[in-house]
Protein backbone atom coordinates (compact mmCIF):
# COMPACT_ATOMS: atom_id res chain seq x y z
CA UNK A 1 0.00 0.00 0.00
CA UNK A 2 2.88 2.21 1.19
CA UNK A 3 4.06 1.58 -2.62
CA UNK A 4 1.71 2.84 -4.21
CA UNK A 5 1.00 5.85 -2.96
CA UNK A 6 4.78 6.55 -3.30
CA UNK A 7 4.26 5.31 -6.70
CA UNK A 8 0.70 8.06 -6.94
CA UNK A 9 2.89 10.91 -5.72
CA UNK A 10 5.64 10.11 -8.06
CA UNK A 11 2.93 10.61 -10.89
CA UNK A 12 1.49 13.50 -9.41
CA UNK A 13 4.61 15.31 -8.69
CA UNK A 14 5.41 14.36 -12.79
CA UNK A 15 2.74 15.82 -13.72
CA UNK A 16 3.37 19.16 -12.14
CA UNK A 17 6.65 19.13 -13.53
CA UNK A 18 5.98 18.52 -17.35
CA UNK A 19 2.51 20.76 -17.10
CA UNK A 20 4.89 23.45 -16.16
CA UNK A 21 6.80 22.90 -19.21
CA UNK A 22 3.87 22.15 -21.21
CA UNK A 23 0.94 23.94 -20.12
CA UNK A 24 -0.95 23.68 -23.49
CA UNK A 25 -1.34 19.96 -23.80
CA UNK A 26 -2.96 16.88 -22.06
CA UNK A 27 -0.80 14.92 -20.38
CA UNK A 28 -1.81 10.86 -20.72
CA UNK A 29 0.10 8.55 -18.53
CA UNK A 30 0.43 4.89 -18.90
CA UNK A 31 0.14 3.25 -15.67
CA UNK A 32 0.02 -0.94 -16.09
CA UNK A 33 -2.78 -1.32 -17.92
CA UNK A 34 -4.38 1.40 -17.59
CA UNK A 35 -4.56 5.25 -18.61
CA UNK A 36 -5.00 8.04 -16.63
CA UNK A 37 -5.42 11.92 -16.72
CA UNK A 38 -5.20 14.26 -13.42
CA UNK A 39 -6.67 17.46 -12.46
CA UNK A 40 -7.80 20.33 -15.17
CA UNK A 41 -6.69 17.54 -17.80
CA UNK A 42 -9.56 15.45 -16.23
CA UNK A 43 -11.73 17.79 -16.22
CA UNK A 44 -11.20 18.13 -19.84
CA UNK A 45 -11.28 14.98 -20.93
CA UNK A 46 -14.49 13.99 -19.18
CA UNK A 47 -16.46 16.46 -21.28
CA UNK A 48 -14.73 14.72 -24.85
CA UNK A 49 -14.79 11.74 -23.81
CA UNK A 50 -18.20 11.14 -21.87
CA UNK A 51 -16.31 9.62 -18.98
CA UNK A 52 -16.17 9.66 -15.59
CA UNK A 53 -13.81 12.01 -13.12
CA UNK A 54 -13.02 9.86 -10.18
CA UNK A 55 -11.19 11.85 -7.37
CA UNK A 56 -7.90 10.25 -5.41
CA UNK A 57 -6.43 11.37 -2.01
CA UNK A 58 -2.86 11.83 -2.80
CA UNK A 59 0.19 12.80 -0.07
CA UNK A 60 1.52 16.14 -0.28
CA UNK A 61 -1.82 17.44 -1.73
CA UNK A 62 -4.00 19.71 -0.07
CA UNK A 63 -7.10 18.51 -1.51
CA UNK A 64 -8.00 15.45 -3.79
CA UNK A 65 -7.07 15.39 -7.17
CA UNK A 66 -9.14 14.89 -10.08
CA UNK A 67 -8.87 11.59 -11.68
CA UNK A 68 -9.82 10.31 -15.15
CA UNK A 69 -8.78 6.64 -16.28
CA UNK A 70 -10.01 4.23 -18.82
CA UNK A 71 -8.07 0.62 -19.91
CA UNK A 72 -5.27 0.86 -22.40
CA UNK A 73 -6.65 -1.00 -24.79
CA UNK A 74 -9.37 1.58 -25.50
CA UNK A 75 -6.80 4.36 -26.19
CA UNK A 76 -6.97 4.07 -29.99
CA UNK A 77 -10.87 4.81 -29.50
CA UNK A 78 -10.44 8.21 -27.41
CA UNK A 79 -7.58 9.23 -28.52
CA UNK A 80 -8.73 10.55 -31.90
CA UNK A 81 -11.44 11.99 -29.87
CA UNK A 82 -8.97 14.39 -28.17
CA UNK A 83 -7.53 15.39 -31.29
CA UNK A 84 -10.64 15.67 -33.33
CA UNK A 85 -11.94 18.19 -30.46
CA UNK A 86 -8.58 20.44 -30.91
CA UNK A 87 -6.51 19.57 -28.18
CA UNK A 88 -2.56 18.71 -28.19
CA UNK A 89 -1.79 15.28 -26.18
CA UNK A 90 1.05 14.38 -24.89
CA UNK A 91 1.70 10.34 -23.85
CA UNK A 92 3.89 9.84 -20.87
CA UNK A 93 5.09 6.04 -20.88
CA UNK A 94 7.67 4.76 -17.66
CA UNK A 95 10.86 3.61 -19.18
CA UNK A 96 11.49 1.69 -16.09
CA UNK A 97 9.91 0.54 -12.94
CA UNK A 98 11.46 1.70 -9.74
CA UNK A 99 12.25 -1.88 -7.99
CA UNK A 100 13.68 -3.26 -11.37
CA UNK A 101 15.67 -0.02 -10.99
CA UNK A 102 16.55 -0.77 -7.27
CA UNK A 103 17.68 -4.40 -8.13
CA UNK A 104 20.43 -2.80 -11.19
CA UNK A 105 21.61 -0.21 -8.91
CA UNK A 106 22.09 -3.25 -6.15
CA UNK A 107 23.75 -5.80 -8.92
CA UNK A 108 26.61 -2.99 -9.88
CA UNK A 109 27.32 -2.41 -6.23
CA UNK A 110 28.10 -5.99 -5.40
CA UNK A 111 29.83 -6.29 -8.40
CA UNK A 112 31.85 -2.90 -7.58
CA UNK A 113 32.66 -4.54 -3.54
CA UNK A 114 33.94 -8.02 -5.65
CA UNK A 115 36.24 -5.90 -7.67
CA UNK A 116 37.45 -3.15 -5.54
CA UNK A 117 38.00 -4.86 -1.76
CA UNK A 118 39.44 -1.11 -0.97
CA UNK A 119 36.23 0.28 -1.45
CA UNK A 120 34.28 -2.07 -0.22
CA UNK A 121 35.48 -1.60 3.27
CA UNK A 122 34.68 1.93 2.15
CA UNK A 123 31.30 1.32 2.05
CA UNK A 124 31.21 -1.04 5.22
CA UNK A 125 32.15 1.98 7.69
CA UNK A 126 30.14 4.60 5.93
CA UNK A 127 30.52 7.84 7.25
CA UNK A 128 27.91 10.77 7.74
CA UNK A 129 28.36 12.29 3.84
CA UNK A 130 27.91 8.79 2.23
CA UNK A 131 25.35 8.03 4.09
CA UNK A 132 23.63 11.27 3.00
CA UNK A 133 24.78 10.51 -0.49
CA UNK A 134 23.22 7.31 0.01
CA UNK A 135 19.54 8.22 1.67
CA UNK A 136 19.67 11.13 -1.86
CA UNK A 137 20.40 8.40 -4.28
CA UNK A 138 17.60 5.67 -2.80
CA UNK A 139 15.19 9.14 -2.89
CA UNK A 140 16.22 9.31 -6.49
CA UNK A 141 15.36 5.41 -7.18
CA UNK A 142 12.43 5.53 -5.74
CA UNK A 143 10.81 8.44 -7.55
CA UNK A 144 9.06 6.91 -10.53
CA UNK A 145 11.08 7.71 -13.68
CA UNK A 146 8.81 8.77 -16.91
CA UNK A 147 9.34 10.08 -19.78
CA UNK A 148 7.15 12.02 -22.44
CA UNK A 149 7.32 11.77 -26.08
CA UNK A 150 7.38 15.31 -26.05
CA UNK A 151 10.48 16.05 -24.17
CA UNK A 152 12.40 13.96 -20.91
CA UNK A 153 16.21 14.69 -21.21
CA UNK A 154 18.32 16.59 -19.89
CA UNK A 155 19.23 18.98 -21.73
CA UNK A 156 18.88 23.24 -22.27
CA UNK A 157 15.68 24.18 -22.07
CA UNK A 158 15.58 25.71 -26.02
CA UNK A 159 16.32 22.50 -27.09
CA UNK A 160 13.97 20.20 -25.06
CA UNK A 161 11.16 22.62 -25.98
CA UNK A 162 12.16 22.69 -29.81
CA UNK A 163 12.14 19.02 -29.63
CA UNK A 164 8.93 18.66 -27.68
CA UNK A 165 6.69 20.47 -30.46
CA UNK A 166 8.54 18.07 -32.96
CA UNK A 167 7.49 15.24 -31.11
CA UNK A 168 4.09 16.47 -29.93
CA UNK A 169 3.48 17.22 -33.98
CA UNK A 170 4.87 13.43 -34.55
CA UNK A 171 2.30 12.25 -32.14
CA UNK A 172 -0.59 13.83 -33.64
CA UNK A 173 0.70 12.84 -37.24
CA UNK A 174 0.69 9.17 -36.32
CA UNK A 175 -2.64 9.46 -34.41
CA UNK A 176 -4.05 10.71 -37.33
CA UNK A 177 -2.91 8.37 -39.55
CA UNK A 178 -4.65 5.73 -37.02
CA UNK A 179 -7.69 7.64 -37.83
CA UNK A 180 -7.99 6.87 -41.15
CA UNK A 181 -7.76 3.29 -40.93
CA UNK A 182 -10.34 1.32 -41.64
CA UNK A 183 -12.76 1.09 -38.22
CA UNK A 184 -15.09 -1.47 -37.12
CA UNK A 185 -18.73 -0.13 -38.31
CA UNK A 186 -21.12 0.91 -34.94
CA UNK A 187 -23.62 -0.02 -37.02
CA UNK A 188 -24.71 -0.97 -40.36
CA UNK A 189 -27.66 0.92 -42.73
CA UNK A 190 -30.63 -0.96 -44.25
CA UNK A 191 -28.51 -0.35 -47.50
CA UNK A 192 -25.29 -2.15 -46.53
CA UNK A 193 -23.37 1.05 -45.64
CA UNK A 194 -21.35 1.29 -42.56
CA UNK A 195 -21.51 4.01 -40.19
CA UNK A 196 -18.30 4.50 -37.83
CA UNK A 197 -16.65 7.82 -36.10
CA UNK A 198 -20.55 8.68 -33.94
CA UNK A 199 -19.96 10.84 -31.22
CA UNK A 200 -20.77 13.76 -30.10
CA UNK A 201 -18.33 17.08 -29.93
CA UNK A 202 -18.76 20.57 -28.58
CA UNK A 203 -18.73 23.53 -30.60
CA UNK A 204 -15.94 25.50 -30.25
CA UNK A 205 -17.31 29.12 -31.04
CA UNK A 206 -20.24 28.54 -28.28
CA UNK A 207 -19.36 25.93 -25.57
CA UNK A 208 -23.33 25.68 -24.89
CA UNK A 209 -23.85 23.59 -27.74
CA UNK A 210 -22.78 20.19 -28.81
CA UNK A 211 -23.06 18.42 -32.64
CA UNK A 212 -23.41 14.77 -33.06
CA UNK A 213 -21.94 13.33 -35.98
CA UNK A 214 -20.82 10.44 -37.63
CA UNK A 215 -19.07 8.97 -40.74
CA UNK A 216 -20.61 6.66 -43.68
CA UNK A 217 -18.50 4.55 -45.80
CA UNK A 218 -15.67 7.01 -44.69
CA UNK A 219 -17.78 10.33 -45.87
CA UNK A 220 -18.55 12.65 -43.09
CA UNK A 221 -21.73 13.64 -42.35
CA UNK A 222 -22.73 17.08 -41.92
CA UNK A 223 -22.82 17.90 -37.45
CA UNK A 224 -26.47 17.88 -36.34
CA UNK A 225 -27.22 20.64 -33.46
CA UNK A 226 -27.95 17.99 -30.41
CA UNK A 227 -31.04 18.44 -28.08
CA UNK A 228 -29.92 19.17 -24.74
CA UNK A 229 -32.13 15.52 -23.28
CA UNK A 230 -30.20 13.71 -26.08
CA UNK A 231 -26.40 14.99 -25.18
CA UNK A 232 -27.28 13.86 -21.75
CA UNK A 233 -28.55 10.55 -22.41
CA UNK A 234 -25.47 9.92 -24.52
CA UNK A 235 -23.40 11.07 -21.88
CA UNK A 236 -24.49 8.63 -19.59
CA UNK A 237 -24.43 5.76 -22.10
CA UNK A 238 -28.69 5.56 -22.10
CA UNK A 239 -28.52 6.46 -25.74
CA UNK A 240 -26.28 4.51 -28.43
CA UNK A 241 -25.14 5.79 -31.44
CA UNK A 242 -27.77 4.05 -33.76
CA UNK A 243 -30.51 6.01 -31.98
CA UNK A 244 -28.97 8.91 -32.53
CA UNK A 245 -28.52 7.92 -36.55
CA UNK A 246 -32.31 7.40 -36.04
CA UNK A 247 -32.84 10.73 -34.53
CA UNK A 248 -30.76 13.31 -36.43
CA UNK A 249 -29.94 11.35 -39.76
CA UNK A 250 -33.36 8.93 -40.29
CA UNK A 251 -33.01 9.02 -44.12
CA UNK A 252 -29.36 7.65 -43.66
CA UNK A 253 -31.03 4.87 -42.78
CA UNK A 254 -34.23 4.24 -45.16
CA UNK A 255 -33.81 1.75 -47.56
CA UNK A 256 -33.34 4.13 -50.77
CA UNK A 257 -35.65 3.58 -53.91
CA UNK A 258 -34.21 2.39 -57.52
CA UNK A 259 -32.43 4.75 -59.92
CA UNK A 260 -34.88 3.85 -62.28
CA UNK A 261 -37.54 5.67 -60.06
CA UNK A 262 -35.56 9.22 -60.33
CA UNK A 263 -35.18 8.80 -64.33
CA UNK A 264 -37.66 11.85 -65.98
CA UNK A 265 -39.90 12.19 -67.48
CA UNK A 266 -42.19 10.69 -64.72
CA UNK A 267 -46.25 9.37 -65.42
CA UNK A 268 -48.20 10.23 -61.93
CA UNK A 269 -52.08 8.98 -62.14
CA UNK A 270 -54.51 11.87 -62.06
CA UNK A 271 -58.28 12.53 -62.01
CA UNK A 272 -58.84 12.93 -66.08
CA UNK A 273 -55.44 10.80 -66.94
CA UNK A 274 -52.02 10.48 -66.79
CA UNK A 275 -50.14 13.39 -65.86
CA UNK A 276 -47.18 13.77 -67.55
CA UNK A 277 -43.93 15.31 -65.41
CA UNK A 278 -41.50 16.77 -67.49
CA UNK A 279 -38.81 18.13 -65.02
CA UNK A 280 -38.33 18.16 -61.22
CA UNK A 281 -35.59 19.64 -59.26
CA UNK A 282 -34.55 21.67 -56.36
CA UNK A 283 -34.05 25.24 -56.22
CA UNK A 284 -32.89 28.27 -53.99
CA UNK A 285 -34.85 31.01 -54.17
CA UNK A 286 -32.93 34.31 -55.23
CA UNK A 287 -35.60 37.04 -55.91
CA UNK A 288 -35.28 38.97 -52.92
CA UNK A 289 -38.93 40.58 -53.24
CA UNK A 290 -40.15 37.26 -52.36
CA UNK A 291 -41.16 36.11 -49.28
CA UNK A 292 -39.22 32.53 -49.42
CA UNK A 293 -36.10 34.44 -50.74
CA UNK A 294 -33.08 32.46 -49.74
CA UNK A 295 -35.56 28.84 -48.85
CA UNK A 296 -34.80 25.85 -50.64
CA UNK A 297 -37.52 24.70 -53.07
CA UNK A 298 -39.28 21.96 -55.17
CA UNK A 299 -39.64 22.41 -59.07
CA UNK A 300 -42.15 20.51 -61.21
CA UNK A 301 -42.90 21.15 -64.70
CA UNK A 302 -45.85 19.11 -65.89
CA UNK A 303 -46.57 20.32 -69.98
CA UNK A 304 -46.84 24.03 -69.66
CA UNK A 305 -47.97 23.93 -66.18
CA UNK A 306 -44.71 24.92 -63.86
CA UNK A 307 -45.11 24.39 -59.99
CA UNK A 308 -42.85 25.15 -56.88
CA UNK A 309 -42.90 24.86 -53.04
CA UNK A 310 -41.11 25.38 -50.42
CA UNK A 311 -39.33 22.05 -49.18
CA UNK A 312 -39.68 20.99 -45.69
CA UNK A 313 -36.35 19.67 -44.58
CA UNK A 314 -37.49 16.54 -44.19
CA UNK A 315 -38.08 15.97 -47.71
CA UNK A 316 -34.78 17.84 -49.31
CA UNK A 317 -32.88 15.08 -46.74
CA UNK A 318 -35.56 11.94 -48.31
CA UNK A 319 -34.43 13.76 -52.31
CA UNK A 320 -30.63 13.83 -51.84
CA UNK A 321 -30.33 10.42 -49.89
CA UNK A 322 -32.87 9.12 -52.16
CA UNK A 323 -35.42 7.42 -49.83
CA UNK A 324 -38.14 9.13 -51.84
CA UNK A 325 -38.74 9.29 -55.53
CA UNK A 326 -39.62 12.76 -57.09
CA UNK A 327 -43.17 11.16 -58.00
CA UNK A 328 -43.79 10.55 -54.38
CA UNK A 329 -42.19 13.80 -53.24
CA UNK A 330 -44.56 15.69 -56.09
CA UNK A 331 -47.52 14.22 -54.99
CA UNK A 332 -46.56 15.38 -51.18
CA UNK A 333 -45.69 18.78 -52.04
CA UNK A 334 -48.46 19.39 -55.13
CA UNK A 335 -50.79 16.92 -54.72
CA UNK A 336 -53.49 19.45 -54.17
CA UNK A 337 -53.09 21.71 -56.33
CA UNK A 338 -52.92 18.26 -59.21
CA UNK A 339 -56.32 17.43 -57.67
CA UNK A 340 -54.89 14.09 -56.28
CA UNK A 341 -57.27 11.56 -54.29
CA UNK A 342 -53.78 10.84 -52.38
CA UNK A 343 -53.38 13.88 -51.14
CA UNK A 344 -56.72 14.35 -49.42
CA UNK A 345 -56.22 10.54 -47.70
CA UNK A 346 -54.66 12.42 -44.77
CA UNK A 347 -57.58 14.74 -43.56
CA UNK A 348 -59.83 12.80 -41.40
CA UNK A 349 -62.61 14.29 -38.84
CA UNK A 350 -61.64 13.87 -35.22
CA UNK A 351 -63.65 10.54 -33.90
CA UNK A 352 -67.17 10.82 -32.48
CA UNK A 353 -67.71 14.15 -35.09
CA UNK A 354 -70.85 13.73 -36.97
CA UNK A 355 -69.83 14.40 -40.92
CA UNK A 356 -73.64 15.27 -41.13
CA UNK A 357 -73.18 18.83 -40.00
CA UNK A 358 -70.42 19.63 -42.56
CA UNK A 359 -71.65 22.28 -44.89
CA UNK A 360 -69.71 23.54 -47.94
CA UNK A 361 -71.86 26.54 -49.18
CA UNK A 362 -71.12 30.38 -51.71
CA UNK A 363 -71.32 33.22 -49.18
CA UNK A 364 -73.53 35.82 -51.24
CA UNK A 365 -71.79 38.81 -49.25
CA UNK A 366 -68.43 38.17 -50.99
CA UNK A 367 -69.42 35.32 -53.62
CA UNK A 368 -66.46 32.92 -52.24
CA UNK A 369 -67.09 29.01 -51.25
CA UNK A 370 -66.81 28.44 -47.70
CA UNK A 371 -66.54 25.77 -45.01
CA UNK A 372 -68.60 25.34 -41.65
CA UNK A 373 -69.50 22.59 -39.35
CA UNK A 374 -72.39 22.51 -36.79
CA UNK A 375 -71.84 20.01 -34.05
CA UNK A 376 -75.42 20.64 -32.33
CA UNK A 377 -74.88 21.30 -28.57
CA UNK A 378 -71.11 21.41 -28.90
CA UNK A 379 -71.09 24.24 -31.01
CA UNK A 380 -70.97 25.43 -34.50
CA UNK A 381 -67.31 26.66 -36.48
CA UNK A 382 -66.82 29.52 -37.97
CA UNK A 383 -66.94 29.72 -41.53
CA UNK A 384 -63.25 29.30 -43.48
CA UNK A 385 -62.92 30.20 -47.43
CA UNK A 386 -61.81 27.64 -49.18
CA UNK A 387 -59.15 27.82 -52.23
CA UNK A 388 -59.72 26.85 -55.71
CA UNK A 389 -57.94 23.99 -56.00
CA UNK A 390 -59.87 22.84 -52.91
CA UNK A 391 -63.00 24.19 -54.54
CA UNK A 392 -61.82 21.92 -57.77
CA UNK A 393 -61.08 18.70 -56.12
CA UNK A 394 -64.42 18.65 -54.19
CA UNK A 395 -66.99 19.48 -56.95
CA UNK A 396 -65.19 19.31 -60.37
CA UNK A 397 -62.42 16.20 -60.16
CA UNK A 398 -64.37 14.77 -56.90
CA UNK A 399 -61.14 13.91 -55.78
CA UNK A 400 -62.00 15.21 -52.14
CA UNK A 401 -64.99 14.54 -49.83
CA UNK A 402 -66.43 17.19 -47.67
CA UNK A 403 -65.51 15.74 -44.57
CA UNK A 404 -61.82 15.90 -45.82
CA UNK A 405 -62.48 19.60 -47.05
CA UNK A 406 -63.87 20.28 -43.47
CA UNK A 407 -60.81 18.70 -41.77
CA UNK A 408 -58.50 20.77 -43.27
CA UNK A 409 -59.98 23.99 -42.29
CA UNK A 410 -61.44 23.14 -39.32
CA UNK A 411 -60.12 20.12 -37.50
CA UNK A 412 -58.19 23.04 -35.14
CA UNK A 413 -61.61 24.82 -34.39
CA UNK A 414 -63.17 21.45 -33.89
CA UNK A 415 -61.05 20.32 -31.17
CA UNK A 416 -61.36 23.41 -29.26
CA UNK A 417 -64.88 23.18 -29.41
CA UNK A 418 -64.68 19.84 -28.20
CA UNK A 419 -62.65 20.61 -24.96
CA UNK A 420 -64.71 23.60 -24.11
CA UNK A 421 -67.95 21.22 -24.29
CA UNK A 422 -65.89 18.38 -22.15
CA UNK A 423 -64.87 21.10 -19.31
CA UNK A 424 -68.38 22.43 -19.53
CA UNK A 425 -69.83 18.58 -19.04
CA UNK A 426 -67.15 18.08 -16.11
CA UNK A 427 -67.90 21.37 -14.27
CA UNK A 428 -72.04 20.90 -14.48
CA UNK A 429 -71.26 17.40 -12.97
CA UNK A 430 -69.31 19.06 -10.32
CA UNK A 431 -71.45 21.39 -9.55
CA UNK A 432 -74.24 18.61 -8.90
CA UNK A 433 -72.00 16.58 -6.85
């Protein structure tokens, strides 16, 4: 026990010494089998590396030190980490353990006594400076002995710190050149590709917020702003790095649709026949005087008939990764205004609403077509114009129903009449109570 805490301070006391010289990189030191960073290096590394800061009681130190350590064989997984995040590391490695050291010194000075009988009675009657030479040399034994890639020797300071960015640039060379070989995938897409390098970094401009990223097939994937919940959960290993994928990259992971599928022209079934789609792209918009100026958008061109949208960024991610084909992604985005049945499939009443008091009527004040519901004691809607393409669908292609033209408008002003007539119910039963 007495060992090792001789064998803790020695570390410690290291550490001072080559932080001094080196104040602007992490110091790693080997220790058996293990790694392990002290103090503001820690503290560091526990924020890369999602890992735990221990804290030691060590002699000659006021207060416990902070303590980081992880197995060695796990050092080609956080080491990139380190560098990827900007920071200069340093790897201390012992040259020698202090007993083996002990037994050399021991082994010369028999065979000195053998040799030299002279000195050897010498060294039998020792007097008061040899035994002081003696108690400063055992001192010097039994301090561990380290040295760092960066710089150990003696010798003049210019040169040791000359040669300690060489070697500090060496290390982070080599490192880097570990990076780029080939990694074992943390998991593997519904189209075969591998994803490696997940993690999660913080940004350097505002320390508040982190990025989670990750590589495919070697290509890196552009850093995804990380809800706080998420960096958390991640932190404390309740998250992996496929549900992340899942979370900030889903269409990484869709199985992607045929290049036949994104050939043009393109044949999408509509209410009077085929129609025919002649181009479809995507777009920024550059007229300043617009109102989507600078938004990314959808472009169809079907005949003479020329279309656009803004695109969600769900479905620019689904067009480049090509989960979605552009006749999919045009019947999503201008379904409506083609007078799809598709596109009307996704209004539906709330349940329990009586379709029977939907009423599509022309207001004579204005001479528009608008949209009400009465829902008897619950209430009655207000009435909501309704556009021409609605207007279209629902009487000309009869590709809508009214109940679907109602649910668009009013599904919003339903459910608030709803609640009010719930509360209502609740408090009358309350009050008889």
């Amino acid at each position: 026990m007495v060992k090792k805490k001789e064998e803790d301070v020695g570390f410690v006391r290291q550490f001072n010494d080559l932080k001094k010289k080196h104040p602007d990189a992490m110091l790693l030191f080997r220790k058996g089998d293990f790694y392990e960073m002290y103090k503001e290096d820690a503290l560091k590394a526990s924020v890369i590396l999602a890992l735990k800061v221990s804290e030691k009681v060590i002699p000659l130190e006021k207060d416990p030190i902070k303590l980081l350590t992880f197995p060695r064989h796990e050092l080609d997984r956080h080491l990139p980490k380190l560098i990827r995040s900007g920071q200069r590391v340093a790897i201390c490695d012992a040259i020698d353990r202090p007993e083996l050291m002990k037994k050399a010194k021991a082994k010369e000075d028999v065979g000195e006594k053998v040799k030299d009988p002279e000195k050897a009675k010498e060294e039998i009657i020792p007097n008061k400076d040899s035994m002081a030479r003696k108690k400063k040399e055992q001192a010097e034994q039994e301090k561990p002995v380290k040295t760092v890639k960066t710089a150990v020797e003696e010798k003049p300071a210019q040169e040791k710190k000359a040669e300690a960015k060489a070697e500090v640039k060496n290390e982070q060379a080599s490192e880097t050149k570990k990076e780029h070989k080939p990694r074992e995938p943390q998991m593997i897409t519904a189209n075969g590709e591998k994803v490696t390098h997940g993690h999660a970094f913080q940004s350097t401009t505002n320390p508040a917020d982190w990025y989670f990223t990750a590589k495919m097939d070697g290509v890196q994937l552009k850093p995804q702003k990380m809800d706080a919940a998420d960096l958390a959960a991640y932190q404390k290993k309740e998250m992996s790095v496929q549900q992340l994928m899942e979370r900030y990259y889903p269409t990484k992971l869709q199985l992607k649709v045929s290049e036949e599928a994104f050939r043009m022209p393109k044949t999408i079934a509509g209410p009077e026949g085929d129609i025919k789609v002649e181009k479809f792209n995507v777009y920024k918009e550059k007229d300043e005087q617009r109102p989507d100026y600078g938004k990314y958008k959808f472009y169809a061109q079907m005949g003479d008939t020329k279309m656009s949208a803004v695109a969600s960024r769900e479905d620019l991610n689904a067009y480049f990764d090509r989960t979605m084909s552009p006749s999919q992604l045009i019947e999503k985005n201008f379904g409506e205004r083609l007078h799809l049945k598709s596109a009307y499939e996704k209004y539906q009443l709330p349940e329990g609403v009586d379709p029977k008091g939907v009423r599509v009527a022309k207001d004579h004040a204005d001479n528009k077509w608008k949209v009400s519901m009465d829902m008897g004691d619950k209430g009655k809607t207000n009435r909501h114009e309704i556009s021409f393409d609605d207007g279209y669908s629902l009487f000309k292609a009869k590709t809508a129903t009214r109940e679907q033209i109602a649910a668009k408008y009013l599904n919003t002003e339903i459910t608030g009449l709803l609640a009010a007539h719930s509360m209502k119910q609740e408090k009358t039963a309350a009050l008889k109570m």
